[in-house]
C-alpha atoms as a PDB file:
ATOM      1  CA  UNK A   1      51.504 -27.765   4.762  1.00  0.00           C
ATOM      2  CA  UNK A   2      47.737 -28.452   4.668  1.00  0.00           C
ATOM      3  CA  UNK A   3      46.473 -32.214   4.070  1.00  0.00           C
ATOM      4  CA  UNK A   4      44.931 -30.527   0.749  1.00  0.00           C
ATOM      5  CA  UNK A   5      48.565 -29.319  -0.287  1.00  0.00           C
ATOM      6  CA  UNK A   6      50.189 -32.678   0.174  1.00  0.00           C
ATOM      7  CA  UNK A   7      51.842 -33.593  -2.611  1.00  0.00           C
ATOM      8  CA  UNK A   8      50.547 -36.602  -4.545  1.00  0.00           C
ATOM      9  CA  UNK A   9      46.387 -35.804  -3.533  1.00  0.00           C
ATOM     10  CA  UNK A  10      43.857 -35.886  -6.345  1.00  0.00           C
ATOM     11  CA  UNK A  11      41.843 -33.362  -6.794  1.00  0.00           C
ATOM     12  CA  UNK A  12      38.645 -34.280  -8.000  1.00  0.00           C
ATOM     13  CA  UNK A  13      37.941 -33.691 -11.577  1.00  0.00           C
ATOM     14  CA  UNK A  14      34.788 -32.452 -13.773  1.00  0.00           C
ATOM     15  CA  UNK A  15      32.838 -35.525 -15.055  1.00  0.00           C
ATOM     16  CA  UNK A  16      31.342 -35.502 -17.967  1.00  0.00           C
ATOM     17  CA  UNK A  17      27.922 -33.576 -17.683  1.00  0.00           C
ATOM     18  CA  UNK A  18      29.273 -31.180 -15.305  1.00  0.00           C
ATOM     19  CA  UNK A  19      28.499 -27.431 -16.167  1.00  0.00           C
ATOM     20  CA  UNK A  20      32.315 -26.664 -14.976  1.00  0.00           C
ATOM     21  CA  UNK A  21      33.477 -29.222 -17.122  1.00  0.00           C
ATOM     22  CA  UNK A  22      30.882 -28.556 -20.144  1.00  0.00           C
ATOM     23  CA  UNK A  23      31.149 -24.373 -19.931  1.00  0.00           C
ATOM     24  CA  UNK A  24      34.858 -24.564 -17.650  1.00  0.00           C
ATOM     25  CA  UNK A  25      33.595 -21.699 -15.915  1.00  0.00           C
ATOM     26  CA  UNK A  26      31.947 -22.282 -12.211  1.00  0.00           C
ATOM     27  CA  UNK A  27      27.845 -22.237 -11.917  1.00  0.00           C
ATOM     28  CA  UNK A  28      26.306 -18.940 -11.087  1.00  0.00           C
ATOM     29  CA  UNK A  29      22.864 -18.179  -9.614  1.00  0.00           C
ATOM     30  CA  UNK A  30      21.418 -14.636 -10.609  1.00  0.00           C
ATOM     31  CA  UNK A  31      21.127 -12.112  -8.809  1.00  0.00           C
ATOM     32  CA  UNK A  32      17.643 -11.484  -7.676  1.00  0.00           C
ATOM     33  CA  UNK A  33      16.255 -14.786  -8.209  1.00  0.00           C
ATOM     34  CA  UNK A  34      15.771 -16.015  -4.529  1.00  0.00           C
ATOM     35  CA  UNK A  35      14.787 -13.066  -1.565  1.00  0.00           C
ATOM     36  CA  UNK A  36      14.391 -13.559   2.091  1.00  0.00           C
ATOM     37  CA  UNK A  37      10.594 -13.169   4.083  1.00  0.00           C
ATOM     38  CA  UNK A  38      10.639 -10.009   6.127  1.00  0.00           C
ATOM     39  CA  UNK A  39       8.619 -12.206   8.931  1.00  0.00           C
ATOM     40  CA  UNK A  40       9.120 -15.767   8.951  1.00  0.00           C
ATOM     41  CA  UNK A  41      13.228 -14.715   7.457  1.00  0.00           C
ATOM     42  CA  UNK A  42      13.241 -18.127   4.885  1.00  0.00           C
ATOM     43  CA  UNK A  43      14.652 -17.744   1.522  1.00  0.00           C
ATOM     44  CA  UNK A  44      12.250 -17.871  -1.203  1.00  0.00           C
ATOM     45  CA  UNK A  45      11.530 -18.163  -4.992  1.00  0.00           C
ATOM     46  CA  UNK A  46      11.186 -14.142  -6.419  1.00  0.00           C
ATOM     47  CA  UNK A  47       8.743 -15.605  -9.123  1.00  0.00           C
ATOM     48  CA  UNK A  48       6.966 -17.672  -6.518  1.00  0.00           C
ATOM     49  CA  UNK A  49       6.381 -14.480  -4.397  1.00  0.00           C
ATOM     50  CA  UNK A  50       5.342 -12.332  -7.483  1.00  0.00           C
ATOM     51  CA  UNK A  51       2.848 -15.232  -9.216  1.00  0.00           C
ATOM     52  CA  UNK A  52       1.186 -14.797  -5.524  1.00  0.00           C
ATOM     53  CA  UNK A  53       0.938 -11.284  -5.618  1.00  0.00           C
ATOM     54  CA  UNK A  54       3.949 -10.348  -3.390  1.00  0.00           C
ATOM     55  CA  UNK A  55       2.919 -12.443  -0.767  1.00  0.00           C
ATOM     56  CA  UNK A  56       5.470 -15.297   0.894  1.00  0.00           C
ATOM     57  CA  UNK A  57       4.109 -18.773  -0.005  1.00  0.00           C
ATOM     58  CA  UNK A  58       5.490 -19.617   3.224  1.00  0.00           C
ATOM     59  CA  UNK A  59       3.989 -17.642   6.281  1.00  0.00           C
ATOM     60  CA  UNK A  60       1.817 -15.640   3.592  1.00  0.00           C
ATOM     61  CA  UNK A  61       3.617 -12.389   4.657  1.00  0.00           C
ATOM     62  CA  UNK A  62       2.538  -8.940   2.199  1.00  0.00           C
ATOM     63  CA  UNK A  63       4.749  -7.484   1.072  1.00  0.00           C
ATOM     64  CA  UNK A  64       4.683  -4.257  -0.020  1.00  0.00           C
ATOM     65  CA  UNK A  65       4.189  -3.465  -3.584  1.00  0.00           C
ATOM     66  CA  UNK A  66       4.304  -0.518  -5.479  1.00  0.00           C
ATOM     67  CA  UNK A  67       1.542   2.135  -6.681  1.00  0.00           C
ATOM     68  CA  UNK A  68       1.737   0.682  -9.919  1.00  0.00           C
ATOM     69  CA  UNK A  69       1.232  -3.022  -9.112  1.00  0.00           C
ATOM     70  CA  UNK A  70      -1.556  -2.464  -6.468  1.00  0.00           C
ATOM     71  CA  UNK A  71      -3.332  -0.266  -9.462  1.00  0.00           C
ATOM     72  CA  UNK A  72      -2.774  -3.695 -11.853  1.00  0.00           C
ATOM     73  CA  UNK A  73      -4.441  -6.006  -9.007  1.00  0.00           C
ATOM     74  CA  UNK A  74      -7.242  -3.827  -7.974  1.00  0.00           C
ATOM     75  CA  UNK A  75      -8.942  -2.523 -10.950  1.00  0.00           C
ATOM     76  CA  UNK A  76      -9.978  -3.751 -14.903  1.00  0.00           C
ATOM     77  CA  UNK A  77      -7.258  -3.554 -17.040  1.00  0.00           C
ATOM     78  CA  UNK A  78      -7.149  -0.435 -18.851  1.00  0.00           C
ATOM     79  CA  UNK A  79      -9.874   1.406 -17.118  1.00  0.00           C
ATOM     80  CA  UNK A  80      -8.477   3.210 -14.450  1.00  0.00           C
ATOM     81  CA  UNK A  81      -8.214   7.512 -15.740  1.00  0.00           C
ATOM     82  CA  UNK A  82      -6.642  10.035 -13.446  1.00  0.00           C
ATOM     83  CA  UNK A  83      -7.926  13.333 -12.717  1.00  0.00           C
ATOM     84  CA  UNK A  84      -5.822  16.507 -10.641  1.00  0.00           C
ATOM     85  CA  UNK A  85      -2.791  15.125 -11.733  1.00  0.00           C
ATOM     86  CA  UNK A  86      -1.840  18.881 -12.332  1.00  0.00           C
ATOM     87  CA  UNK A  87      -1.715  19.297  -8.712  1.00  0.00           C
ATOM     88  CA  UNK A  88       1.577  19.988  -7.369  1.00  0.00           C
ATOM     89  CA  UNK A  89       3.712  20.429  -3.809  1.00  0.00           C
ATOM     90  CA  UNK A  90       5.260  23.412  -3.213  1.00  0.00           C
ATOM     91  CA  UNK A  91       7.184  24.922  -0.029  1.00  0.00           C
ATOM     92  CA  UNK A  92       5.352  26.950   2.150  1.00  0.00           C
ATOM     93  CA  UNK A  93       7.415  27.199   5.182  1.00  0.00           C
ATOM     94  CA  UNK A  94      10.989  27.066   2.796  1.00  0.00           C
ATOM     95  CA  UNK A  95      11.758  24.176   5.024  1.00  0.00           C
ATOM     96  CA  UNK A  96      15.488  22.569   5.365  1.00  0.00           C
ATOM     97  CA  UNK A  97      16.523  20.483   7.745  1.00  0.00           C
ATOM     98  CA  UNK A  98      19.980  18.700   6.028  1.00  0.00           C
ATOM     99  CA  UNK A  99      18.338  18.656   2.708  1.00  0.00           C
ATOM    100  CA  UNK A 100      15.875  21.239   0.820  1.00  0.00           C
ATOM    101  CA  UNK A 101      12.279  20.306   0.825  1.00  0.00           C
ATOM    102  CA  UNK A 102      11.911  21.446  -2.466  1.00  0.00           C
ATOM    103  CA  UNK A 103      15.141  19.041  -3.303  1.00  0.00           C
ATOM    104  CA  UNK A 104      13.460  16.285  -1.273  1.00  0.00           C
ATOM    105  CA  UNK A 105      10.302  16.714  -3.260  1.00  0.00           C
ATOM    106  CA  UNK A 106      11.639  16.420  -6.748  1.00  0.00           C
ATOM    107  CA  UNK A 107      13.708  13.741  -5.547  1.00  0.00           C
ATOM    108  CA  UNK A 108      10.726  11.439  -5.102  1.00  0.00           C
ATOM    109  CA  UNK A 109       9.577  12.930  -8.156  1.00  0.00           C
ATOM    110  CA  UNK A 110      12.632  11.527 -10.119  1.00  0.00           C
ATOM    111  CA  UNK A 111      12.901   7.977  -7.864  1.00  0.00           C
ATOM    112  CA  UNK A 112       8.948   7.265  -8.359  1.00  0.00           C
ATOM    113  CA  UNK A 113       7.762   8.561 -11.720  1.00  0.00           C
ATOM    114  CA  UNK A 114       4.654  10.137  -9.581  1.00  0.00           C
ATOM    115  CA  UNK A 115       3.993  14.198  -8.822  1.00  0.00           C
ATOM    116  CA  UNK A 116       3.135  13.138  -4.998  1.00  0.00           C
ATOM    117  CA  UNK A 117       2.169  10.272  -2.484  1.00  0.00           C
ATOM    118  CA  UNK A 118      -1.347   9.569  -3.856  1.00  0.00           C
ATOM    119  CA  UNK A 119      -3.045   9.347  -7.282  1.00  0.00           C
ATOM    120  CA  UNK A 120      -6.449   9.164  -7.309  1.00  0.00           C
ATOM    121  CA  UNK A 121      -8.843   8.711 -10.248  1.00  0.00           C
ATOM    122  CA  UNK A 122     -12.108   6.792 -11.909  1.00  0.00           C
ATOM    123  CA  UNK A 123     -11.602   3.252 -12.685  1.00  0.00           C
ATOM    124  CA  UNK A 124     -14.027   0.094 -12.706  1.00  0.00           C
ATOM    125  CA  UNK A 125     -13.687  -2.862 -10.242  1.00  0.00           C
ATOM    126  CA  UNK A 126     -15.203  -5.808 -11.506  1.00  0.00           C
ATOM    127  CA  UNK A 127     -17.537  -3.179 -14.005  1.00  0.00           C
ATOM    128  CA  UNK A 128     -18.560  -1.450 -11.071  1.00  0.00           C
ATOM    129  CA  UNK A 129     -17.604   2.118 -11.627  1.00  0.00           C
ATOM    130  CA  UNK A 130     -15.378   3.802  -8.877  1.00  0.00           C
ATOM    131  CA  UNK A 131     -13.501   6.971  -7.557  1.00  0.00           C
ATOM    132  CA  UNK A 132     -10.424   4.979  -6.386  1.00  0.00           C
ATOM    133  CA  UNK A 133      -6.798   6.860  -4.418  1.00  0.00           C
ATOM    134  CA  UNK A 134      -3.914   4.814  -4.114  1.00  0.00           C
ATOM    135  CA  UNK A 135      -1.137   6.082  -2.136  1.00  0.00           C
ATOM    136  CA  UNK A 136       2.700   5.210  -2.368  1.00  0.00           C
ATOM    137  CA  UNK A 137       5.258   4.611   0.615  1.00  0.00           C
ATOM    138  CA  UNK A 138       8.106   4.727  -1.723  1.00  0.00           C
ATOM    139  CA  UNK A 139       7.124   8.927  -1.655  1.00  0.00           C
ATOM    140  CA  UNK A 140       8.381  10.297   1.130  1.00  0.00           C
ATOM    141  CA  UNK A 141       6.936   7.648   3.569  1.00  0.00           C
ATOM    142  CA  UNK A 142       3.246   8.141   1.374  1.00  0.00           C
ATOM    143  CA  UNK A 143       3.629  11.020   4.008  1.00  0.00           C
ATOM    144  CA  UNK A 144       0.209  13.621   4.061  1.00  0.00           C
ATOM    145  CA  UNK A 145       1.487  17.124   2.996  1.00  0.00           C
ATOM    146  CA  UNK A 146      -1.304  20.070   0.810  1.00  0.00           C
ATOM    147  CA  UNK A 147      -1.576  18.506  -2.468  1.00  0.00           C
ATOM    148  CA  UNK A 148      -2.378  14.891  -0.509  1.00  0.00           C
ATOM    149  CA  UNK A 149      -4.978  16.146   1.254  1.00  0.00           C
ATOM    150  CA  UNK A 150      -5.832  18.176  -2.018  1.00  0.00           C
ATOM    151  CA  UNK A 151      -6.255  15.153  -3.640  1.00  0.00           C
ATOM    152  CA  UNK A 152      -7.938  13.099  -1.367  1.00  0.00           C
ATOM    153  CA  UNK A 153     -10.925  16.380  -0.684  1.00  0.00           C
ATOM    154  CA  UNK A 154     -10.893  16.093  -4.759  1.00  0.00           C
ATOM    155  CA  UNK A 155     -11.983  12.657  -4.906  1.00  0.00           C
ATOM    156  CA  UNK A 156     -13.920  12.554  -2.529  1.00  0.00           C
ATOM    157  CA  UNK A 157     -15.876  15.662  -4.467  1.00  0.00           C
ATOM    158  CA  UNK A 158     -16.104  13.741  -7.141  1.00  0.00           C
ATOM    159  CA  UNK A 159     -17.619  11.113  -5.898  1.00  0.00           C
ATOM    160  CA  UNK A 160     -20.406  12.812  -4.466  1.00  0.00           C
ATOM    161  CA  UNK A 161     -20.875  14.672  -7.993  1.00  0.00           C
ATOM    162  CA  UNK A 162     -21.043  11.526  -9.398  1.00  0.00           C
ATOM    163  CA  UNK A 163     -22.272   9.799  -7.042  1.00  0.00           C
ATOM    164  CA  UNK A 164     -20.208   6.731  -7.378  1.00  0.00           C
ATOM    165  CA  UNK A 165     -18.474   4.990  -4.397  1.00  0.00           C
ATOM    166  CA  UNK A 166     -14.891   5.931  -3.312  1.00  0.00           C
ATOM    167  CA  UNK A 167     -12.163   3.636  -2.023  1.00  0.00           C
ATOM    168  CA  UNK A 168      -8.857   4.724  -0.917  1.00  0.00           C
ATOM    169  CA  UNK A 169      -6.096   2.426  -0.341  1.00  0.00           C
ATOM    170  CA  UNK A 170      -3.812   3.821   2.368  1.00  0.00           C
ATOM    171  CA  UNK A 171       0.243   3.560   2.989  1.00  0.00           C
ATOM    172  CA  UNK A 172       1.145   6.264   4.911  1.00  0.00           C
ATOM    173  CA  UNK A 173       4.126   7.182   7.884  1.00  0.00           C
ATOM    174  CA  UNK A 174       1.101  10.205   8.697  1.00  0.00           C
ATOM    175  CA  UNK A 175       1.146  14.276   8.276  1.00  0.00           C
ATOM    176  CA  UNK A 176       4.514  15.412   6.124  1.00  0.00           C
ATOM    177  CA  UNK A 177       6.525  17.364   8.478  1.00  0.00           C
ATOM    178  CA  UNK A 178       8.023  19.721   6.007  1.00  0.00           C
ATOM    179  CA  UNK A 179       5.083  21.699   6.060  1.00  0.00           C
ATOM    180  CA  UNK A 180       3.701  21.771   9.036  1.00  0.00           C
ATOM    181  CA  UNK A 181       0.664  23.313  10.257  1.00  0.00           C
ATOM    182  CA  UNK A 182      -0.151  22.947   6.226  1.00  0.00           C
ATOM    183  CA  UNK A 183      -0.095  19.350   6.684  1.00  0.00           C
ATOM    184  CA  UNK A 184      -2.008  18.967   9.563  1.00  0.00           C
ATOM    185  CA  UNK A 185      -4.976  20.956   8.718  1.00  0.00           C
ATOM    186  CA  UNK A 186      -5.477  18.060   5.559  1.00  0.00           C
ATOM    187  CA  UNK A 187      -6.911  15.757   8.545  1.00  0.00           C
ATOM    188  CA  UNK A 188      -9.929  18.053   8.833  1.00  0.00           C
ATOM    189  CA  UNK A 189     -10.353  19.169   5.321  1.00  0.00           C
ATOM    190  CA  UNK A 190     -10.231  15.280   3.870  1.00  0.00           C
ATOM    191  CA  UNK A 191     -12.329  14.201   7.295  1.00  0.00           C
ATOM    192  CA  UNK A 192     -14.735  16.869   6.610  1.00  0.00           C
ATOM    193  CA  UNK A 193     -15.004  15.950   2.761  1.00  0.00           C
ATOM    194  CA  UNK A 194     -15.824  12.021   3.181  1.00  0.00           C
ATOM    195  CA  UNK A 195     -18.353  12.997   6.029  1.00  0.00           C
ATOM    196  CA  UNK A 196     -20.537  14.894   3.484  1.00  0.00           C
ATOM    197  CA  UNK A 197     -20.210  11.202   1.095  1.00  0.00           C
ATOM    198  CA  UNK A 198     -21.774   9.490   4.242  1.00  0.00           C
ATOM    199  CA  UNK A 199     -24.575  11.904   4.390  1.00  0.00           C
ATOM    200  CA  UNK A 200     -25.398  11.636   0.724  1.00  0.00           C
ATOM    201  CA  UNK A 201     -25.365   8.243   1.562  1.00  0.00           C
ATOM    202  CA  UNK A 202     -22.372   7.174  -0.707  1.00  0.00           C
ATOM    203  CA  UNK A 203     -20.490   4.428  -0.182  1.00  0.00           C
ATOM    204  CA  UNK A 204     -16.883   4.999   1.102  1.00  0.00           C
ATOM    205  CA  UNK A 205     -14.237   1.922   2.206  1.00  0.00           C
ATOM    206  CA  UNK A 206     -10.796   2.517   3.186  1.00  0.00           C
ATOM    207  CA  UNK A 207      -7.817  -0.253   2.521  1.00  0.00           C
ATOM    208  CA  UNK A 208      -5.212  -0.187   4.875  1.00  0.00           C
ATOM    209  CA  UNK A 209      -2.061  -1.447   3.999  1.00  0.00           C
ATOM    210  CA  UNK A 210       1.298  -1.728   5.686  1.00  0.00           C
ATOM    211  CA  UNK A 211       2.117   0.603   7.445  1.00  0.00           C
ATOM    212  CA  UNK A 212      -0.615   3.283   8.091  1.00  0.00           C
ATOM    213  CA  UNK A 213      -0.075   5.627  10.808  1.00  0.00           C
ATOM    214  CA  UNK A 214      -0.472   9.114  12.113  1.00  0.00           C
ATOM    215  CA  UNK A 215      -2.114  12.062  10.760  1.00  0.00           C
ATOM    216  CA  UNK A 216      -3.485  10.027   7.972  1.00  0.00           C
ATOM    217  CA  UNK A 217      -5.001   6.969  10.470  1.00  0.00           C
ATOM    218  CA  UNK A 218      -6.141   9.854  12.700  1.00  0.00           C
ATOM    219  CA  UNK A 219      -8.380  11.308   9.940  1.00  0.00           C
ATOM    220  CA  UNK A 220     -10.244   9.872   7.468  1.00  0.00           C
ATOM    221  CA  UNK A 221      -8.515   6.357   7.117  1.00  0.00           C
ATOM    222  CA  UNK A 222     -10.437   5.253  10.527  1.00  0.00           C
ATOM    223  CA  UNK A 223     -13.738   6.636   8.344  1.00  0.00           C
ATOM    224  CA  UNK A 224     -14.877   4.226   6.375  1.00  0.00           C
ATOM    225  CA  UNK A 225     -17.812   2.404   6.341  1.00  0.00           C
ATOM    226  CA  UNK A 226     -16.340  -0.954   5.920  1.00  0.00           C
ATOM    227  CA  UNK A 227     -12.352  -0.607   7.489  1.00  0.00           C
ATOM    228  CA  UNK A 228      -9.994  -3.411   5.720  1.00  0.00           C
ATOM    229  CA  UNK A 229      -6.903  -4.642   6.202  1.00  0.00           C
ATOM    230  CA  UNK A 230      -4.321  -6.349   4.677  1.00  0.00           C
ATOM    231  CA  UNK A 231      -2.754  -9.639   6.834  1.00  0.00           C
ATOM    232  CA  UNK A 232      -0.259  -7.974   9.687  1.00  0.00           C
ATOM    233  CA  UNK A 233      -0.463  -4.431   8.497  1.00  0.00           C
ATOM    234  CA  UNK A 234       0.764  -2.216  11.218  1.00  0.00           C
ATOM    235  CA  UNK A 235      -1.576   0.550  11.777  1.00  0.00           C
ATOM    236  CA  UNK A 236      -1.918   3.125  14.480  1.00  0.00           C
ATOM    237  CA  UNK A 237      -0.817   6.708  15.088  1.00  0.00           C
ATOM    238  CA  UNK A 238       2.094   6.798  17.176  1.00  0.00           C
ATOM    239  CA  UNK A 239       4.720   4.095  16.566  1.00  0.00           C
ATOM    240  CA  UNK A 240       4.710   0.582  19.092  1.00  0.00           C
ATOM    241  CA  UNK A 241       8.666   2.375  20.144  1.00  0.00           C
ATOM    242  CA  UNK A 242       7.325   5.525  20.982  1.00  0.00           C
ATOM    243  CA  UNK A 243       4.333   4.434  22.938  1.00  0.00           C
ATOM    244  CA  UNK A 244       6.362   2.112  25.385  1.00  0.00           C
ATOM    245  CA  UNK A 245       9.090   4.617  25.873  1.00  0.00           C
ATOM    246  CA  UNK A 246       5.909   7.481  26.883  1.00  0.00           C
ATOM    247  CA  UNK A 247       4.462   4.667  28.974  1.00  0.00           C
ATOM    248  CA  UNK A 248       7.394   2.944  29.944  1.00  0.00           C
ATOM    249  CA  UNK A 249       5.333  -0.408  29.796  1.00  0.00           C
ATOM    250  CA  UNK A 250       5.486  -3.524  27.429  1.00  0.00           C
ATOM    251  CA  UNK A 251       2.746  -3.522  24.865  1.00  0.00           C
ATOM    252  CA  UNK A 252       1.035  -6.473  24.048  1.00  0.00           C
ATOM    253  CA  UNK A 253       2.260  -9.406  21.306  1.00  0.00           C
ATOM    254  CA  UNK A 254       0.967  -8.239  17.916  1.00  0.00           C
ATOM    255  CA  UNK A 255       0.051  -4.746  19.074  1.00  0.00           C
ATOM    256  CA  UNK A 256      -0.876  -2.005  16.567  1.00  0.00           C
ATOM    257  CA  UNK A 257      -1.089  -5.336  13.897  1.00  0.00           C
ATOM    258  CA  UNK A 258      -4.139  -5.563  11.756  1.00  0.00           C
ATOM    259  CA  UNK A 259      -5.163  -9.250  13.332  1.00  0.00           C
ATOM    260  CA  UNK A 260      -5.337  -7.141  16.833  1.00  0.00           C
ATOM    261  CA  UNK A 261      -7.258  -4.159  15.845  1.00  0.00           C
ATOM    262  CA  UNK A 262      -9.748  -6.435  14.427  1.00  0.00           C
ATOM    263  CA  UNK A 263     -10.233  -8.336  17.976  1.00  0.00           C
ATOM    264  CA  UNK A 264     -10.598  -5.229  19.688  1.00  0.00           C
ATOM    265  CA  UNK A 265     -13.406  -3.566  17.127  1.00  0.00           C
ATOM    266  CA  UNK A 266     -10.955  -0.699  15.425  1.00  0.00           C
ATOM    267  CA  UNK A 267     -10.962  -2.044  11.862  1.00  0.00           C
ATOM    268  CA  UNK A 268     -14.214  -4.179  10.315  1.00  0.00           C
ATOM    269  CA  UNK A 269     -12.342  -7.120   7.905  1.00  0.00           C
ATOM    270  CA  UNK A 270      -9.108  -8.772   7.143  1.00  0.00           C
ATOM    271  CA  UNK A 271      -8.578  -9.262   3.402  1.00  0.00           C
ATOM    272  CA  UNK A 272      -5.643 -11.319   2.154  1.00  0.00           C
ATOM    273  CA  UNK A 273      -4.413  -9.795  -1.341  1.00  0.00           C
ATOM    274  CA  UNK A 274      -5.565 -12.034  -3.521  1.00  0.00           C
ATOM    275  CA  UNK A 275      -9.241 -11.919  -2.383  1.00  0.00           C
ATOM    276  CA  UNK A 276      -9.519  -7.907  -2.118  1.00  0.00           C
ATOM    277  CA  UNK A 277     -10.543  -6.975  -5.912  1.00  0.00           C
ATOM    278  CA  UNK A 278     -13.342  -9.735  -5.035  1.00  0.00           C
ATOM    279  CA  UNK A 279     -14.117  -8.514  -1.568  1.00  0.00           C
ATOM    280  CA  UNK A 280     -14.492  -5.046  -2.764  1.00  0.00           C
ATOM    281  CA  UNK A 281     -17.032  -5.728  -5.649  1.00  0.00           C
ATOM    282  CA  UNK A 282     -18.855  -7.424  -3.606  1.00  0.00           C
ATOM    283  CA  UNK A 283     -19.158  -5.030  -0.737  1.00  0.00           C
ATOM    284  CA  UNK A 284     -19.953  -2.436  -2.613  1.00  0.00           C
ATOM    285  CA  UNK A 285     -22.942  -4.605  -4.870  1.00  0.00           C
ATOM    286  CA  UNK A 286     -24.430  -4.880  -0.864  1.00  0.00           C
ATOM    287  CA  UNK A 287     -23.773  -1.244  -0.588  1.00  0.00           C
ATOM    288  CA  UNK A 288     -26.182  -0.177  -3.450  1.00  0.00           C
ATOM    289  CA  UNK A 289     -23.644   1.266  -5.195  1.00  0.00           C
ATOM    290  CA  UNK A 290     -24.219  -0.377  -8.492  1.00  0.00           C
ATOM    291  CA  UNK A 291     -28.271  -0.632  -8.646  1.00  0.00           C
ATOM    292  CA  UNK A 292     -28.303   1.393 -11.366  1.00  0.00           C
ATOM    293  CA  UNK A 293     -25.015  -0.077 -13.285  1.00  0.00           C
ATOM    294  CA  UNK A 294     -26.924  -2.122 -15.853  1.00  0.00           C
ATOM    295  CA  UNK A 295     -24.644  -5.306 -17.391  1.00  0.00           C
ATOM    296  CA  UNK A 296     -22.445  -5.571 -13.817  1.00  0.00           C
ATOM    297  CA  UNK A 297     -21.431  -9.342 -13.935  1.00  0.00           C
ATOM    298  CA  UNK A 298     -19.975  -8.564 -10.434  1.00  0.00           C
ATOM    299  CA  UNK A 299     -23.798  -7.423  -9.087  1.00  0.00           C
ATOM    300  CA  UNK A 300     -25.903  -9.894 -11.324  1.00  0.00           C
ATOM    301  CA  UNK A 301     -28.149 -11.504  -8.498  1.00  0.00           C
ATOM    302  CA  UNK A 302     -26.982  -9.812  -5.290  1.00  0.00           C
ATOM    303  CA  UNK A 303     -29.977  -6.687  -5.781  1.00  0.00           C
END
């Protein structure tokens, strides 16, 4: 018999006050409510997270947010319109490997509410007008199949009809492997299309976000005038696992992360979140982009 069975022992009773006593049900915390850091692993408040933009208030660790919410911090509210939304995957190579591509495709379709990894469009940041592409990890690892690359070549197009500036905001695992050689000639085709912005002299800045890699960081993410980065974004073109078991050495401590690209000259600016809608405007008012945008509160004294 345990000392809490003996007979005769009080157990201790609800006071008056206590939600057990008041409700006689035990106290339960939502699900939800509290989630744990990815980097520095402490518990903390969802709301806290979300009022900072899905950033920890802790070690100021991104996290990563969807197509949807990176749309509602980056550009004015309501102005953002997409164009080639009719574009569309198919399956070239009638790929399966344990599932259908075709199956895999809509899928993504179903779990996203998008047609593929990026959506690209005109919007306004800060009144400057803009040709902006947003991709989406949560499709198929924001992976870079035919209508990606499609899609990318088409804004980029567009911004040299218009001649307005283009951003693209990249979150990518690299070239979709479900349709091969398909895939990989969209590194030349969207390289090629953002090299004829820079000799228009257009203004073209890449975001990348967490993570960024392969076929997509070998082509025209790496092309930008002005390269940013989001805090620890992991960005290269193999993975850190692959490289060391090819090399069979240790890499370095923070290798591949955004803070170590930027000491050895491979991306231009780290941008925290909450500063990039700001940073942005403002590069692209020293760009030239907006000398002719009469009424630009976000260029007023900086031509």
């Amino acid at each position: 018999m345990g000392w809490l069975d003996r007979p005769g022992k009080d157990k201790k009773s609800p006071g008056k006050g206590d939600p057990e006593a008041d409700s006689g049900k035990k106290v339960r915390i939502p699900e939800g409510l509290w989630i744990k850091c990815n980097h520095c692993r402490q518990i903390v408040y969802r709301k806290e997270v979300d009022r900072a933009g899905k950033v920890c208030p802790k070690c100021n660790y991104h996290f990563p947010i969807t197509l949807e919410e990176r749309l509602e911090q980056l550009v004015d509210p309501g102005s953002f319109t997409e164009f080639a939304r009719e574009v569309v995957s198919s399956d070239p190579l009638s790929f399966t490997d344990s599932q259908r591509y075709s199956d895999r495709l809509r899928a993504a379709q179903k779990k996203t509410g998008l047609e593929d990894a990026v959506k690209v469009g005109e919007c306004r940041i800060e009144g400057i007008p803009t040709v902006l592409g947003l991709f989406s990890f949560h499709f198929m690892g924001g992976s870079m199949g035919s209508v990606v690359g499609e899609k990318v070549v088409r804004a980029a197009d567009r911004a040299l009809e218009a001649r307005l500036p283009l951003i693209l905001v990249t979150a990518s695992g690299g070239a979709r492997m479900q349709e091969g050689i398909f895939s990989l000639m969209q590194m030349a085709r969207t390289s090629a299309a953002v090299g004829r912005l820079g000799k228009a002299g257009i203004p073209y800045l890449t975001v990348l976000t967490d993570p960024t890699f392969g076929g997509v960081t070998a082509s025209f993410a790496m092309l930008g005038d002005v390269i940013i980065a989001e805090p620890r974004a992991l960005i290269g073109f193999a993975g850190p696992r692959v490289i060391e078991q090819t090399i069979r050495q240790q890499l370095p401590e923070g290798f591949q992360r955004a803070e170590f690209l930027l000491e050895h000259g491979f991306i231009d600016m780290i941008v925290e979140r909450k500063h990039l809608k700001e940073t942005l405007s403002r590069l692209l008012c020293h760009l030239g982009s907006a000398r002719n945008l009469e009424g630009s509160s976000a260029c007023r004294g900086e031509q």
